[in-house]
PDB file of N, CA and C in Angstrom:
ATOM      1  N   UNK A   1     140.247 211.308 132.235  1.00  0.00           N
ATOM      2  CA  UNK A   1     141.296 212.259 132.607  1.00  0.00           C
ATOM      3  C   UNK A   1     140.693 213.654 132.715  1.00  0.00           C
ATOM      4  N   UNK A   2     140.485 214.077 134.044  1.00  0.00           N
ATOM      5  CA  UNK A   2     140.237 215.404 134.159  1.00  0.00           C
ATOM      6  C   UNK A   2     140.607 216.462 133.097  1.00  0.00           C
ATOM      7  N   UNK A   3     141.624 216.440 133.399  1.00  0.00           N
ATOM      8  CA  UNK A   3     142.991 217.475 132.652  1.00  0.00           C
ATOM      9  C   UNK A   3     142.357 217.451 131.575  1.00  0.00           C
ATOM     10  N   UNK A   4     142.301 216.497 130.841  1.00  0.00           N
ATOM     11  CA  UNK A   4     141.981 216.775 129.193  1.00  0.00           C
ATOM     12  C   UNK A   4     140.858 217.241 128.997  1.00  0.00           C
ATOM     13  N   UNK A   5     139.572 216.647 130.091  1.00  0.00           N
ATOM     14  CA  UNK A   5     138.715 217.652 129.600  1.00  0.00           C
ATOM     15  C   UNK A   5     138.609 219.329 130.093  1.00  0.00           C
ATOM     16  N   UNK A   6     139.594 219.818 130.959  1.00  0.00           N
ATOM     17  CA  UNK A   6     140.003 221.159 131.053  1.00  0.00           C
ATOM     18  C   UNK A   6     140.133 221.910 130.277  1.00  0.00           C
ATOM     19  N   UNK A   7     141.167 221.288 129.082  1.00  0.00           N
ATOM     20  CA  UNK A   7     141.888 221.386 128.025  1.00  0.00           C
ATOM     21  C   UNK A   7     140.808 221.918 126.922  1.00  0.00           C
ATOM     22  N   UNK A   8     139.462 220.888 126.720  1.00  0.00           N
ATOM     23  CA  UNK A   8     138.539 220.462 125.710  1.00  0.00           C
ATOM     24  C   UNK A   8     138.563 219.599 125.475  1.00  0.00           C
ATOM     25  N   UNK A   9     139.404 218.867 125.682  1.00  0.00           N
ATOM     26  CA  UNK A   9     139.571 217.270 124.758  1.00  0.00           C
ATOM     27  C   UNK A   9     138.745 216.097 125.658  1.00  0.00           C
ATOM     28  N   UNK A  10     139.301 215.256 125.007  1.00  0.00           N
ATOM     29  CA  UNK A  10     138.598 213.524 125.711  1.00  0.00           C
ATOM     30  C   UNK A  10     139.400 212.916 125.799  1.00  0.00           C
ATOM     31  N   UNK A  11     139.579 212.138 126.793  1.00  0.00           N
ATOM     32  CA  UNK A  11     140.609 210.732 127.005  1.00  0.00           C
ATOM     33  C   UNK A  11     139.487 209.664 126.964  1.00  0.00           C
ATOM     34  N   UNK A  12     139.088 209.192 125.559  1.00  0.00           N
ATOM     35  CA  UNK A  12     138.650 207.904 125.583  1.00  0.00           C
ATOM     36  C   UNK A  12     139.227 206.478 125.737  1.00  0.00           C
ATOM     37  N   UNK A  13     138.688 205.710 126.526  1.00  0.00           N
ATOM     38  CA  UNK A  13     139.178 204.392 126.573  1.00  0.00           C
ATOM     39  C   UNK A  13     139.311 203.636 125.197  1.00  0.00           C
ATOM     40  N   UNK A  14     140.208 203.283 124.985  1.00  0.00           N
ATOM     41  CA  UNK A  14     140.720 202.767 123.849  1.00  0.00           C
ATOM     42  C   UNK A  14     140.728 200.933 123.953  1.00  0.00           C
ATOM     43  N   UNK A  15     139.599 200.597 123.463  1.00  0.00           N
ATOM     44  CA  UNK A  15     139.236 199.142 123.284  1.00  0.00           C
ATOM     45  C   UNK A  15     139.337 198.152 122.205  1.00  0.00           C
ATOM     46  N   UNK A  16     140.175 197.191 122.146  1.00  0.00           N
ATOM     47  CA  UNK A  16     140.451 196.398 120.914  1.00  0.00           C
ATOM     48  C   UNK A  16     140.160 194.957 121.065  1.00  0.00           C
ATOM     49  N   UNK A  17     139.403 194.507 120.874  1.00  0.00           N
ATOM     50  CA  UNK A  17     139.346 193.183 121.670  1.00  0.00           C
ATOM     51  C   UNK A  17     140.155 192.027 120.783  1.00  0.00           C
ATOM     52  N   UNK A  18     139.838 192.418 119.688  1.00  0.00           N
ATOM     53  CA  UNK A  18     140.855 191.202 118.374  1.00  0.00           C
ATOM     54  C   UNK A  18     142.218 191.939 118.104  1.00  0.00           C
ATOM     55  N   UNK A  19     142.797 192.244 118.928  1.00  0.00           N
ATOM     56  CA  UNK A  19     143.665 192.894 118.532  1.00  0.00           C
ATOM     57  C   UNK A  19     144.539 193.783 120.083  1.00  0.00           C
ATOM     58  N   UNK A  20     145.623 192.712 120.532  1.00  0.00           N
ATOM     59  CA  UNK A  20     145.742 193.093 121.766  1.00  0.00           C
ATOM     60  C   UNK A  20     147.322 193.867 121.933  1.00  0.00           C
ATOM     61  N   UNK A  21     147.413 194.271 123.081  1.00  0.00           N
ATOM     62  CA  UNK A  21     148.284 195.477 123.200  1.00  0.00           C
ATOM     63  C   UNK A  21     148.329 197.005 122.113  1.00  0.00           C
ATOM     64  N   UNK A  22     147.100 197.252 122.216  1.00  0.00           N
ATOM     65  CA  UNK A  22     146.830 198.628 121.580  1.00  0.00           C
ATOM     66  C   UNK A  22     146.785 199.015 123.140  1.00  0.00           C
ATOM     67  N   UNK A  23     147.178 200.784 122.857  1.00  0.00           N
ATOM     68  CA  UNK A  23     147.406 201.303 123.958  1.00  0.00           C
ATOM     69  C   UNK A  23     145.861 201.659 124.863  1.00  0.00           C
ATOM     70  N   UNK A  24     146.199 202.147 126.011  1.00  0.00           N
ATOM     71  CA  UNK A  24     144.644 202.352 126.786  1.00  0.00           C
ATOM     72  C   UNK A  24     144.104 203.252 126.312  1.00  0.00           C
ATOM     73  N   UNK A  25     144.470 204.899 125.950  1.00  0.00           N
ATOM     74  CA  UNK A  25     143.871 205.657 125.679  1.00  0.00           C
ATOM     75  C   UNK A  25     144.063 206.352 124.411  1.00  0.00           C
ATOM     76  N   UNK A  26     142.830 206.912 123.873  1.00  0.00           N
ATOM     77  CA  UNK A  26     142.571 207.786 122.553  1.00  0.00           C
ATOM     78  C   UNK A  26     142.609 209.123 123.449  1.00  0.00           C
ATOM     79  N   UNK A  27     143.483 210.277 122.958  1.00  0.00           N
ATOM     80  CA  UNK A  27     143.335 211.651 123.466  1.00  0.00           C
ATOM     81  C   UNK A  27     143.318 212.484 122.234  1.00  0.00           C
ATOM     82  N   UNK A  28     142.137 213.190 122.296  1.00  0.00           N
ATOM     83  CA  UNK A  28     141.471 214.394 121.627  1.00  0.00           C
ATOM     84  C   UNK A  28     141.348 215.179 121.973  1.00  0.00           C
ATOM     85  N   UNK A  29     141.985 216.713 121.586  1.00  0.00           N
ATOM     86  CA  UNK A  29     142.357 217.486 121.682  1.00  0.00           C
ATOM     87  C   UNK A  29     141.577 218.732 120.310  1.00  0.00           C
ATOM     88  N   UNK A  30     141.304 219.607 120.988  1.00  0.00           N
ATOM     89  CA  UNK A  30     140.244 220.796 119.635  1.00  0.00           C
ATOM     90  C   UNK A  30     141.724 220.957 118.977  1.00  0.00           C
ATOM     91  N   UNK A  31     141.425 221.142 117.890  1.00  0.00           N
ATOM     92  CA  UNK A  31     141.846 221.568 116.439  1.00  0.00           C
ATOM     93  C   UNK A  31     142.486 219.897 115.829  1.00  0.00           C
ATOM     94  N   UNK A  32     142.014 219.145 116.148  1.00  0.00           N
ATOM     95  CA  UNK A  32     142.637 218.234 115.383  1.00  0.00           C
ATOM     96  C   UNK A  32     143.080 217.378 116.070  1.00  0.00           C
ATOM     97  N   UNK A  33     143.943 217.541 117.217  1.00  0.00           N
ATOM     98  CA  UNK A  33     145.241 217.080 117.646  1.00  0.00           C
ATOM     99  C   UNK A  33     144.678 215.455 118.389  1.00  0.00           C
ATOM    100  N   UNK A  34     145.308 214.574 118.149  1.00  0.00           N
ATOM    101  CA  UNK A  34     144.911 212.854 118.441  1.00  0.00           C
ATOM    102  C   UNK A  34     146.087 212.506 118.716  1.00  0.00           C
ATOM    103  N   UNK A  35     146.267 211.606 119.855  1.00  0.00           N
ATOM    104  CA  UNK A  35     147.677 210.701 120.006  1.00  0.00           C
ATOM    105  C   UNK A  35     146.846 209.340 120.998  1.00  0.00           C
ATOM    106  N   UNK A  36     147.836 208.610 120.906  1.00  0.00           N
ATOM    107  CA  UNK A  36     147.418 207.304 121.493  1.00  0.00           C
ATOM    108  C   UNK A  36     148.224 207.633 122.740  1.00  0.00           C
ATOM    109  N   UNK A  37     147.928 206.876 124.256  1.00  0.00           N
ATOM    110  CA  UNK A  37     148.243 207.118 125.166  1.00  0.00           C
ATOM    111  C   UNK A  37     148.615 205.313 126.072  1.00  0.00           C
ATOM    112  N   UNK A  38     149.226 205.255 126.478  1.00  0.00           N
ATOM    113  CA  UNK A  38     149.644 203.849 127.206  1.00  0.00           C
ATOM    114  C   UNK A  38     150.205 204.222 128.538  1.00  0.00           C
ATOM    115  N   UNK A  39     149.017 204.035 129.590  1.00  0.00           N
ATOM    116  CA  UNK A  39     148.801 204.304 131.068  1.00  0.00           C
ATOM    117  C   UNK A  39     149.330 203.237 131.651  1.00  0.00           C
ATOM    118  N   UNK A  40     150.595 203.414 132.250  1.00  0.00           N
ATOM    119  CA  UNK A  40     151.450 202.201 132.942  1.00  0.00           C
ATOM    120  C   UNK A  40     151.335 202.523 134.508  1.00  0.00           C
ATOM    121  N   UNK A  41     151.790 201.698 135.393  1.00  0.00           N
ATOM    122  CA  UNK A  41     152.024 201.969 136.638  1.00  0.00           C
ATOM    123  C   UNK A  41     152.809 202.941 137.367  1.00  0.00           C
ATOM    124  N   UNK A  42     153.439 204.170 137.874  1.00  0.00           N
ATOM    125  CA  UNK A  42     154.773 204.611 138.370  1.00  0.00           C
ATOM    126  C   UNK A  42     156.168 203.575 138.116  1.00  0.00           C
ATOM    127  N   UNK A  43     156.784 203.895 137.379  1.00  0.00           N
ATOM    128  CA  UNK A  43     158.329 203.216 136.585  1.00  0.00           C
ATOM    129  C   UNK A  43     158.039 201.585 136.033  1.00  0.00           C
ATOM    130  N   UNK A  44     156.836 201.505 135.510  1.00  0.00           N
ATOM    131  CA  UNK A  44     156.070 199.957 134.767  1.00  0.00           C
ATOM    132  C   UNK A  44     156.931 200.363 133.175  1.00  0.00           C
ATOM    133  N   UNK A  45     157.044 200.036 133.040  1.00  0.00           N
ATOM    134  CA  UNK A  45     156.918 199.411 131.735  1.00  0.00           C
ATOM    135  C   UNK A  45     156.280 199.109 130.478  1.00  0.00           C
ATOM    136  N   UNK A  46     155.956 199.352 129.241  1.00  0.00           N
ATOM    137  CA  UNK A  46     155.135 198.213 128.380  1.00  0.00           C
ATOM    138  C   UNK A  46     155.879 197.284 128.098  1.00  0.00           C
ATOM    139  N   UNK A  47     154.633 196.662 128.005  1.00  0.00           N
ATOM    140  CA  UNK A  47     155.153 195.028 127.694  1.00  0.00           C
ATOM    141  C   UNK A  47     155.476 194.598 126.040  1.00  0.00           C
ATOM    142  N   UNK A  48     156.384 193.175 125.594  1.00  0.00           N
ATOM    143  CA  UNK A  48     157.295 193.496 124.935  1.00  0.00           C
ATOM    144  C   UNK A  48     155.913 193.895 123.325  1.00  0.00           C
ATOM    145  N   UNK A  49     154.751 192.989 123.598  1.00  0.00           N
ATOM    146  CA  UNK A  49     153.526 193.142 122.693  1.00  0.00           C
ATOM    147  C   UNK A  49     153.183 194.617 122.350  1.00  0.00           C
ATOM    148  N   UNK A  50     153.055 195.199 123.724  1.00  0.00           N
ATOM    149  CA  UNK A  50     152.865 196.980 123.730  1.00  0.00           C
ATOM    150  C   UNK A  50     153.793 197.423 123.250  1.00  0.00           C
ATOM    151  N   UNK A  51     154.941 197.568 122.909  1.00  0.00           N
ATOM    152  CA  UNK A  51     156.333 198.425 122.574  1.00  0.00           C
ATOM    153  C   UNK A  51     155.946 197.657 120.902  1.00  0.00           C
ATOM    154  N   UNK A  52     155.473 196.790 120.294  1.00  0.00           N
ATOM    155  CA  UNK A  52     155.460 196.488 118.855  1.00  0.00           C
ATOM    156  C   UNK A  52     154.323 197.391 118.297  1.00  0.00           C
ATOM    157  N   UNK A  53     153.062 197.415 118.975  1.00  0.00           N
ATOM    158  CA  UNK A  53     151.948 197.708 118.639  1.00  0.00           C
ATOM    159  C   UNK A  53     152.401 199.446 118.384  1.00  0.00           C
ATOM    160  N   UNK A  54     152.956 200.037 119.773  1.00  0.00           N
ATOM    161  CA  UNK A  54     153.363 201.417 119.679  1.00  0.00           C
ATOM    162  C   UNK A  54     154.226 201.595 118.840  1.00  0.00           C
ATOM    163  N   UNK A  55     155.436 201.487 118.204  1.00  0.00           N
ATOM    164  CA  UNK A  55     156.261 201.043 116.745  1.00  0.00           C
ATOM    165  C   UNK A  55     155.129 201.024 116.300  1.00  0.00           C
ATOM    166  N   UNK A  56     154.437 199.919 115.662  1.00  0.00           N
ATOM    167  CA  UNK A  56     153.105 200.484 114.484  1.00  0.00           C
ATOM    168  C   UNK A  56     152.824 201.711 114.382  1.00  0.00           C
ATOM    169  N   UNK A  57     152.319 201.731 115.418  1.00  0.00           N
ATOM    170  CA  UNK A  57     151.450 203.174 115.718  1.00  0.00           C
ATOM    171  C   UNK A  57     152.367 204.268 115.088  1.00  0.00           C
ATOM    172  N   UNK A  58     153.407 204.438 115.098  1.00  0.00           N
ATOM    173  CA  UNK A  58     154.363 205.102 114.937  1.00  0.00           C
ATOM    174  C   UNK A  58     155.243 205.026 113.722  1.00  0.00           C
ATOM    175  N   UNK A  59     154.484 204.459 113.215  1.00  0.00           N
ATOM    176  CA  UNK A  59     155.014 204.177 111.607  1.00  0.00           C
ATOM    177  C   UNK A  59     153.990 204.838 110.751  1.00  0.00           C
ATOM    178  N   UNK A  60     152.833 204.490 111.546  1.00  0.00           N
ATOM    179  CA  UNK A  60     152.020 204.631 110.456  1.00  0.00           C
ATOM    180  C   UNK A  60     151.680 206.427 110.508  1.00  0.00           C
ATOM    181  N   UNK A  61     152.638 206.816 111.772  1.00  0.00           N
ATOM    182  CA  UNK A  61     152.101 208.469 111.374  1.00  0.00           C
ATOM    183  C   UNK A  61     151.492 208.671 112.801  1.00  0.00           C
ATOM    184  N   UNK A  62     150.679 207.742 113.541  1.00  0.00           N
ATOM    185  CA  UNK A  62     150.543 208.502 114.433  1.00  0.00           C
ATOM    186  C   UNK A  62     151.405 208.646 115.869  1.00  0.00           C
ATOM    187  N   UNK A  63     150.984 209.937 116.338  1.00  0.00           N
ATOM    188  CA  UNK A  63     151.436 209.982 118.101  1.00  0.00           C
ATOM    189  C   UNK A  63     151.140 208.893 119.377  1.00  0.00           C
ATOM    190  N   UNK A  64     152.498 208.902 119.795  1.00  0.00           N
ATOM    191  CA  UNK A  64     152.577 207.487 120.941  1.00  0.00           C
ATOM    192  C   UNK A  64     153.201 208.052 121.637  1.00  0.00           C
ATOM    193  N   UNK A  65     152.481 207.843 123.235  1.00  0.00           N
ATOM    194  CA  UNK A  65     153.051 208.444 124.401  1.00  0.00           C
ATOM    195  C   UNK A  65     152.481 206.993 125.456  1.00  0.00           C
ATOM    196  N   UNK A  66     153.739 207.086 126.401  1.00  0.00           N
ATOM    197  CA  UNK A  66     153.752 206.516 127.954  1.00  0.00           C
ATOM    198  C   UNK A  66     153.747 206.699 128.729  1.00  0.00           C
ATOM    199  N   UNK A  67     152.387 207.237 129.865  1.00  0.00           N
ATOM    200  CA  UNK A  67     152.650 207.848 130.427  1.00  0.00           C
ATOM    201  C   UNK A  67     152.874 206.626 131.788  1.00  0.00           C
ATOM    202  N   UNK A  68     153.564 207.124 133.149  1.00  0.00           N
ATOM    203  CA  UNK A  68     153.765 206.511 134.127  1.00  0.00           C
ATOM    204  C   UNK A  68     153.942 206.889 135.288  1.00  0.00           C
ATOM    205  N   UNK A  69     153.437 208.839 135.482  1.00  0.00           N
ATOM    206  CA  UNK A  69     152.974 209.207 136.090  1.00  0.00           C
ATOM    207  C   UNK A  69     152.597 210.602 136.297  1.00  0.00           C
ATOM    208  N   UNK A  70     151.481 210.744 137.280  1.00  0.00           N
ATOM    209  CA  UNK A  70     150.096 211.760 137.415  1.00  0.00           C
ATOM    210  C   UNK A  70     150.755 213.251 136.957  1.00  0.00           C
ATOM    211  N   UNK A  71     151.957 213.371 137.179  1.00  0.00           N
ATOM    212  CA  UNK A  71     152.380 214.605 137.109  1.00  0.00           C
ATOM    213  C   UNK A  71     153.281 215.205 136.151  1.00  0.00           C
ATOM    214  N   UNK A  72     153.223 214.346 135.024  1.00  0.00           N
ATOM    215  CA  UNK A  72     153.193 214.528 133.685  1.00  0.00           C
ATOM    216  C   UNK A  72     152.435 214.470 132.830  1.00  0.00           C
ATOM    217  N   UNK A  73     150.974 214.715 133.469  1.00  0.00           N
ATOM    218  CA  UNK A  73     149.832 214.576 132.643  1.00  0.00           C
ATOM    219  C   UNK A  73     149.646 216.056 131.885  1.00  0.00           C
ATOM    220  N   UNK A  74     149.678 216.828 132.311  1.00  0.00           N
ATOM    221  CA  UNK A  74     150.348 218.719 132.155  1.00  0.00           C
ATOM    222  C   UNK A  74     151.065 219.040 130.802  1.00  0.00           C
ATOM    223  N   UNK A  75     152.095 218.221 131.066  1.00  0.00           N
ATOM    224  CA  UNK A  75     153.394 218.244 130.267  1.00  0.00           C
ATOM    225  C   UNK A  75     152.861 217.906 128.881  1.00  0.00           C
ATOM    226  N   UNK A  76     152.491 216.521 128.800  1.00  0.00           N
ATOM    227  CA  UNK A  76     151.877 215.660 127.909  1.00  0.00           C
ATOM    228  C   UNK A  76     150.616 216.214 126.910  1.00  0.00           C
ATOM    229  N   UNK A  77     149.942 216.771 127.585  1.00  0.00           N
ATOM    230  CA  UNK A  77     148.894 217.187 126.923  1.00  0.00           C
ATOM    231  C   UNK A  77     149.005 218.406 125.725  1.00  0.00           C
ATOM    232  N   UNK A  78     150.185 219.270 126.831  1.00  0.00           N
ATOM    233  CA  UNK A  78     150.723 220.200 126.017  1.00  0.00           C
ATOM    234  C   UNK A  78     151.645 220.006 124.684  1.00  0.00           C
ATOM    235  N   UNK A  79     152.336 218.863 125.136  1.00  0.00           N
ATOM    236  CA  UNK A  79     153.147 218.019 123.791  1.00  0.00           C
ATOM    237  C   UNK A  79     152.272 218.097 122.764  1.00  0.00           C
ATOM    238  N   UNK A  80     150.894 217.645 123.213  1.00  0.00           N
ATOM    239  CA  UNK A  80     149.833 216.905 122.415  1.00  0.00           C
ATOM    240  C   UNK A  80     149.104 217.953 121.449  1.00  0.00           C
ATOM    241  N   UNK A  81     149.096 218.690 122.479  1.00  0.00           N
ATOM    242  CA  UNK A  81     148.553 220.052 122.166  1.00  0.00           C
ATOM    243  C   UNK A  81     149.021 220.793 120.711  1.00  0.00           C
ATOM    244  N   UNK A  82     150.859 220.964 120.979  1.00  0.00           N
ATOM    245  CA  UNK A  82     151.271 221.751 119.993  1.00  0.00           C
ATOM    246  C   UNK A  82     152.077 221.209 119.140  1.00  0.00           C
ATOM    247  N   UNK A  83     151.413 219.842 118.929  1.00  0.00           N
ATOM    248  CA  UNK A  83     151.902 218.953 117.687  1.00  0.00           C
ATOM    249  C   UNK A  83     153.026 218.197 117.830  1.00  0.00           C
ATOM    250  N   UNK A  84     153.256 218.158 119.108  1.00  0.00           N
ATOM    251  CA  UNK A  84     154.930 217.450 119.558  1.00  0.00           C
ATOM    252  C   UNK A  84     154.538 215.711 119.188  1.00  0.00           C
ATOM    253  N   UNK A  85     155.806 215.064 119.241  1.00  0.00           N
ATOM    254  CA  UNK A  85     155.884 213.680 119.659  1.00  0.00           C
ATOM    255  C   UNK A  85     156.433 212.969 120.488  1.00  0.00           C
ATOM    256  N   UNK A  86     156.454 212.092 121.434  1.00  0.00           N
ATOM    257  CA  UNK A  86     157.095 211.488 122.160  1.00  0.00           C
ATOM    258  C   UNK A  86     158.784 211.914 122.031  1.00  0.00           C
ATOM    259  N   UNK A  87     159.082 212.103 123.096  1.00  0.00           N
ATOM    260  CA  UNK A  87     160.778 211.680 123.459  1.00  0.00           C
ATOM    261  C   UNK A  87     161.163 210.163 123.234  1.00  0.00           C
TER     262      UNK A  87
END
């Protein structure tokens, strides 16, 4: 993701192989800031595995976002940025 590294941060690919429907991306952000990211198609969906895994994620404290398209990548980062959480 461009954008993020604009920002400073990294959008690393987020790989689980024993352990499926973890979201696609790790986003890092300077001062701290980390959220998990789940890159769907324009109006896709996660699937019903992805929506449990993200609930985890989200229990345990951290940030979960969906994104599903290019032009909320802006928006998002800034969420990310200033400590927000998903809608």
């Amino acid at each position: 993701m461009t954008e993020t590294r604009k920002k400073g941060g990294l959008a690393v690919k987020f790989v689980s192989p024993s352990f499926s429907g973890m979201p696609d991306r790790l986003v890092l952000l300077p001062g701290g800031k980390l959220a998990f990211v789940e890159v769907k198609a324009p109006g896709k969906k996660p699937r019903v595995l992805q929506v449990k895994r993200h609930e985890k994620l989200r229990e345990l404290g951290f940030r979960m976002f969906v994104l599903d398209a290019l032009e909320d990548i802006p928006g998002l980062l800034q969420t990310i940025a200033e400590g927000g959480d998903a809608q």
